[in-house]
Protein backbone atom coordinates (compact mmCIF):
# COMPACT_ATOMS: atom_id res chain seq x y z
CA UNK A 1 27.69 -39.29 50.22
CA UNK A 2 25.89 -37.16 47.61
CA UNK A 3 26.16 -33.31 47.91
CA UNK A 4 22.65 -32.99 46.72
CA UNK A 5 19.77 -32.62 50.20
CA UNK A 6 15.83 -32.81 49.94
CA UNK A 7 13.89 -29.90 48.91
CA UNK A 8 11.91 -28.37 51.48
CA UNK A 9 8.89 -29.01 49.25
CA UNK A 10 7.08 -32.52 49.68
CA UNK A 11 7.48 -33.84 46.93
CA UNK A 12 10.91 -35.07 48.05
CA UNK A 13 12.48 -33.40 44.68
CA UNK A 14 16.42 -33.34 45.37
CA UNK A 15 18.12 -29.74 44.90
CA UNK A 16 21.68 -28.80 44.73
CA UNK A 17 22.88 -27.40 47.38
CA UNK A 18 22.68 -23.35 47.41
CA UNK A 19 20.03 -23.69 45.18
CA UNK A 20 17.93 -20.20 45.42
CA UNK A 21 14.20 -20.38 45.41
CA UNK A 22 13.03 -18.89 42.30
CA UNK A 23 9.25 -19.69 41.48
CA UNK A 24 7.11 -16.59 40.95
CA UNK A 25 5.58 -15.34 44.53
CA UNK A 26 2.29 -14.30 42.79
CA UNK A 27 1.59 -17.98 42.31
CA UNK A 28 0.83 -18.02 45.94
CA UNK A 29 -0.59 -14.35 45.72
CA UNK A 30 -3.19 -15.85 43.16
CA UNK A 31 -3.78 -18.77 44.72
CA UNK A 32 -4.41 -16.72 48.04
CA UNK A 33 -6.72 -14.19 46.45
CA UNK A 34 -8.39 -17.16 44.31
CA UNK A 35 -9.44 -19.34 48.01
CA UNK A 36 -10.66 -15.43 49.36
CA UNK A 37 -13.24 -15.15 46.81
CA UNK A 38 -14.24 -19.04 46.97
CA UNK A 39 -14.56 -18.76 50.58
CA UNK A 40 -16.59 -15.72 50.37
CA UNK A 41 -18.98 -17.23 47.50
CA UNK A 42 -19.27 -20.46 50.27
CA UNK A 43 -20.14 -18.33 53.11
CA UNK A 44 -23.03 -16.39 51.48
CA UNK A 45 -24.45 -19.65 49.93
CA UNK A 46 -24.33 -21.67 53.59
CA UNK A 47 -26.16 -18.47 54.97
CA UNK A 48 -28.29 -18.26 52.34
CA UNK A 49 -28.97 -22.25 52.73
CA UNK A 50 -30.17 -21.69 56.37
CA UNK A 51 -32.37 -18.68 55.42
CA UNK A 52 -34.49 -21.00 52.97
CA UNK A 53 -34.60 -23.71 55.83
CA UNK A 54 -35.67 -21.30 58.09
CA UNK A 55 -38.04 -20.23 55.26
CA UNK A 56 -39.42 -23.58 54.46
CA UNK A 57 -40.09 -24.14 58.31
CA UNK A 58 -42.12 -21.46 58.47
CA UNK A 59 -44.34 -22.10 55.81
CA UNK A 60 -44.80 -25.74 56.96
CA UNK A 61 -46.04 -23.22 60.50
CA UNK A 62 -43.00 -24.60 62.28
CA UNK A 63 -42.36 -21.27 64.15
CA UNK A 64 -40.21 -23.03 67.10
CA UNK A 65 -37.46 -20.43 67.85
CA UNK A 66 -35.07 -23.92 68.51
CA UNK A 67 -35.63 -25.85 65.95
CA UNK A 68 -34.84 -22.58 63.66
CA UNK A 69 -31.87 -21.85 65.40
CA UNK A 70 -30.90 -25.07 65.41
CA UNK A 71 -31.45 -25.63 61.60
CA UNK A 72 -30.02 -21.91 60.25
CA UNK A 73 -26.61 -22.60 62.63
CA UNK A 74 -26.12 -26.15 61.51
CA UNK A 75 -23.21 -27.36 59.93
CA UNK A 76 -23.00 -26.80 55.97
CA UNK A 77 -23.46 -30.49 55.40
CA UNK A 78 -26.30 -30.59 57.75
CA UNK A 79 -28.62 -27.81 56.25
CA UNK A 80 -27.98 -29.78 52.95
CA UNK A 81 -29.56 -33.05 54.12
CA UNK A 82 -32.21 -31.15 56.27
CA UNK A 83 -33.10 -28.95 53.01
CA UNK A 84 -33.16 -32.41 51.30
CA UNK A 85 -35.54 -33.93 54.20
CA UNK A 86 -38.10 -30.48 53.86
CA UNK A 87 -38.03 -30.66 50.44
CA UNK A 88 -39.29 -34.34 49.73
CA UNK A 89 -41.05 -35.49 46.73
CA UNK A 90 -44.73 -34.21 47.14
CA UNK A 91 -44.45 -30.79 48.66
CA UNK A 92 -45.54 -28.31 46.69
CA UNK A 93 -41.71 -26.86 46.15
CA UNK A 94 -39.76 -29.00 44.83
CA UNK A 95 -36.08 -28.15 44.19
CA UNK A 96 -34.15 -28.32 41.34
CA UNK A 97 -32.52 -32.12 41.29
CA UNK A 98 -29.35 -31.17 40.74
CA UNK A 99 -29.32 -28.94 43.95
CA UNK A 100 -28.58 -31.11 46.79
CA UNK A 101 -25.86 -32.99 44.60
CA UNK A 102 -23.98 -29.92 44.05
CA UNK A 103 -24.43 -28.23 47.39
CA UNK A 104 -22.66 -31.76 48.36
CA UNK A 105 -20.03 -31.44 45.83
CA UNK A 106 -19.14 -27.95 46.62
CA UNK A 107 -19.26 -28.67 50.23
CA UNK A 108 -16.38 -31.30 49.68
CA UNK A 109 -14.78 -29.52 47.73
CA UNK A 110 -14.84 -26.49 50.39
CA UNK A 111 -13.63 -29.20 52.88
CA UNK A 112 -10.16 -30.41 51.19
CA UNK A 113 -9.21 -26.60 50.42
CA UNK A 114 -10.15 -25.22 54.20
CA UNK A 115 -8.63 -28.07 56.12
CA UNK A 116 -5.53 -28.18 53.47
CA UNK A 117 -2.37 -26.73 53.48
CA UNK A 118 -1.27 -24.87 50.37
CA UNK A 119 2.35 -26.53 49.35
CA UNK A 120 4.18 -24.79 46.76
CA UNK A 121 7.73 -25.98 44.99
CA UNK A 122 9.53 -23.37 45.61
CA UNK A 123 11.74 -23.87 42.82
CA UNK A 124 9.47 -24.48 39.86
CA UNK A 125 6.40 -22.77 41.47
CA UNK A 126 4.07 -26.15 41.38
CA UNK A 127 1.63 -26.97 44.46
CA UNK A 128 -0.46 -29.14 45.64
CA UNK A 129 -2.94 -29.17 48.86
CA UNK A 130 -2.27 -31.03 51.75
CA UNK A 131 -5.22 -32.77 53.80
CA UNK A 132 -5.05 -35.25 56.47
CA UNK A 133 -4.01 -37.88 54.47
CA UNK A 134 -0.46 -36.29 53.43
CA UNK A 135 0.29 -39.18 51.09
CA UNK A 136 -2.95 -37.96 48.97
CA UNK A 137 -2.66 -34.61 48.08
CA UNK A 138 -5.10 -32.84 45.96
CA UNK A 139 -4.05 -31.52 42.99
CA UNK A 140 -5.81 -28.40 41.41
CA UNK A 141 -5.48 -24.80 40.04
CA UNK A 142 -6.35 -21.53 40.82
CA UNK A 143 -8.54 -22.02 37.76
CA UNK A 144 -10.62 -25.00 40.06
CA UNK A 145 -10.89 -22.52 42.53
CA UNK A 146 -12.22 -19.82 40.46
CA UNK A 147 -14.68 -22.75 38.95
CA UNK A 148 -15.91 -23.63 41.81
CA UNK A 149 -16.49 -19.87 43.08
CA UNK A 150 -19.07 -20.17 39.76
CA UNK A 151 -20.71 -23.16 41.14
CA UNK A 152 -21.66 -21.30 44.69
CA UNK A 153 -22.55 -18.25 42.97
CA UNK A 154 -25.03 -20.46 41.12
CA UNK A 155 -26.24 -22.94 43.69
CA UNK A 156 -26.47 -19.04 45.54
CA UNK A 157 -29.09 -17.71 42.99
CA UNK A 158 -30.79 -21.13 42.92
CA UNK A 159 -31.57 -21.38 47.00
CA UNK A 160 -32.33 -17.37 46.51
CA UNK A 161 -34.98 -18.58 44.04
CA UNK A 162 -36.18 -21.24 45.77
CA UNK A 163 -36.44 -19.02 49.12
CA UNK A 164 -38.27 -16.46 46.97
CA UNK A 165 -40.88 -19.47 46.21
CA UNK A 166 -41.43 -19.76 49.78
CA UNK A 167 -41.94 -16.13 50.67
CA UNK A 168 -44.44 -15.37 47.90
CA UNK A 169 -46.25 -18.36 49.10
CA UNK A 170 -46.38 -17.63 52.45
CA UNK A 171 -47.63 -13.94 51.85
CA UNK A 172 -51.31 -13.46 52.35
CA UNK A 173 -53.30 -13.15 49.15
CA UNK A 174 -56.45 -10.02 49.37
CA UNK A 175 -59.37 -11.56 47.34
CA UNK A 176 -60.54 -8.93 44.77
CA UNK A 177 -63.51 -6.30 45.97
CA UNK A 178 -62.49 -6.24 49.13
């Protein structure tokens, strides 16, 4: 019989027995403070994705107090494929084509980290997220988190402008002289 155990980490790495944890604690600290500020960046872009449906259903005079509830408090994936659905080819808005594809990629993305659990080696500091599907885990930095933080800020600004579109459109115009 060996006198060597699993780790408590995953990965199944054997450790001597008595063996002291001694990765740095502010990996988690960063990784911790890293998911904060992506989560925050997700939030204001999913509200801000419901105010420019809610925007877009107004100027098409769709002033039904249900179906703008309905659309603003829909799930994040939802007010993607609705903002895809009011923004069809042929409107007079159209949004940037890259949009919807990366409000779907950051979505996912959002998905594996929320619904993960952070597992860290607690001997050489290494972790990996752990989904549903244990077997899979998702590899990634604090770095990918920080990235992707960039890409809401951006998608952000790019429903703000596309909201902005809306408004000034639906604003009354005064002709001149009068």
């Amino acid at each position: 019989m060996s006198d060597t155990k699993l780790g408590i980490f995953d990965g199944g790495a054997e450790q001597e027995e008595g063996d002291v944890p001694s990765a740095d604690p502010q990996i988690k600290v960063d990784y911790e403070a890293a998911l904060g500020r992506f989560l925050v960046a997700f939030n204001k872009l999913d509200y801000e994705l419901g105010m420019l449906i809610k925007m877009i259903l107004l100027y098409h005079h769709q002033r039904d107090g249900l179906i703008q509830r309905s659309a603003f408090e829909a799930e994040y994936f939802w007010k993607v494929h609705n903002l895809e659905l009011l923004s069809l080819p042929g409107g007079r808005h159209q949004l940037e084509a890259k949009l919807p594809s990366l409000l779907r990629d950051i979505g996912a993305f959002r998905n594996k980290i929320a619904h993960g659990h952070f597992d860290q080696n607690p001997f050489d500091g290494s972790f990996v997220q752990r989904g549903k599907k244990p077997a899979k885990p998702h590899a990634f930095t604090t770095g990918d988190l920080d990235a992707y933080t960039k890409k809401c800020e951006q998608a952000w600004n790019d429903v703000r402008h596309a909201e902005a579109a809306y408004w000034f459109d639906a604003m009354p115009t005064q002709s001149k002289g009068k």
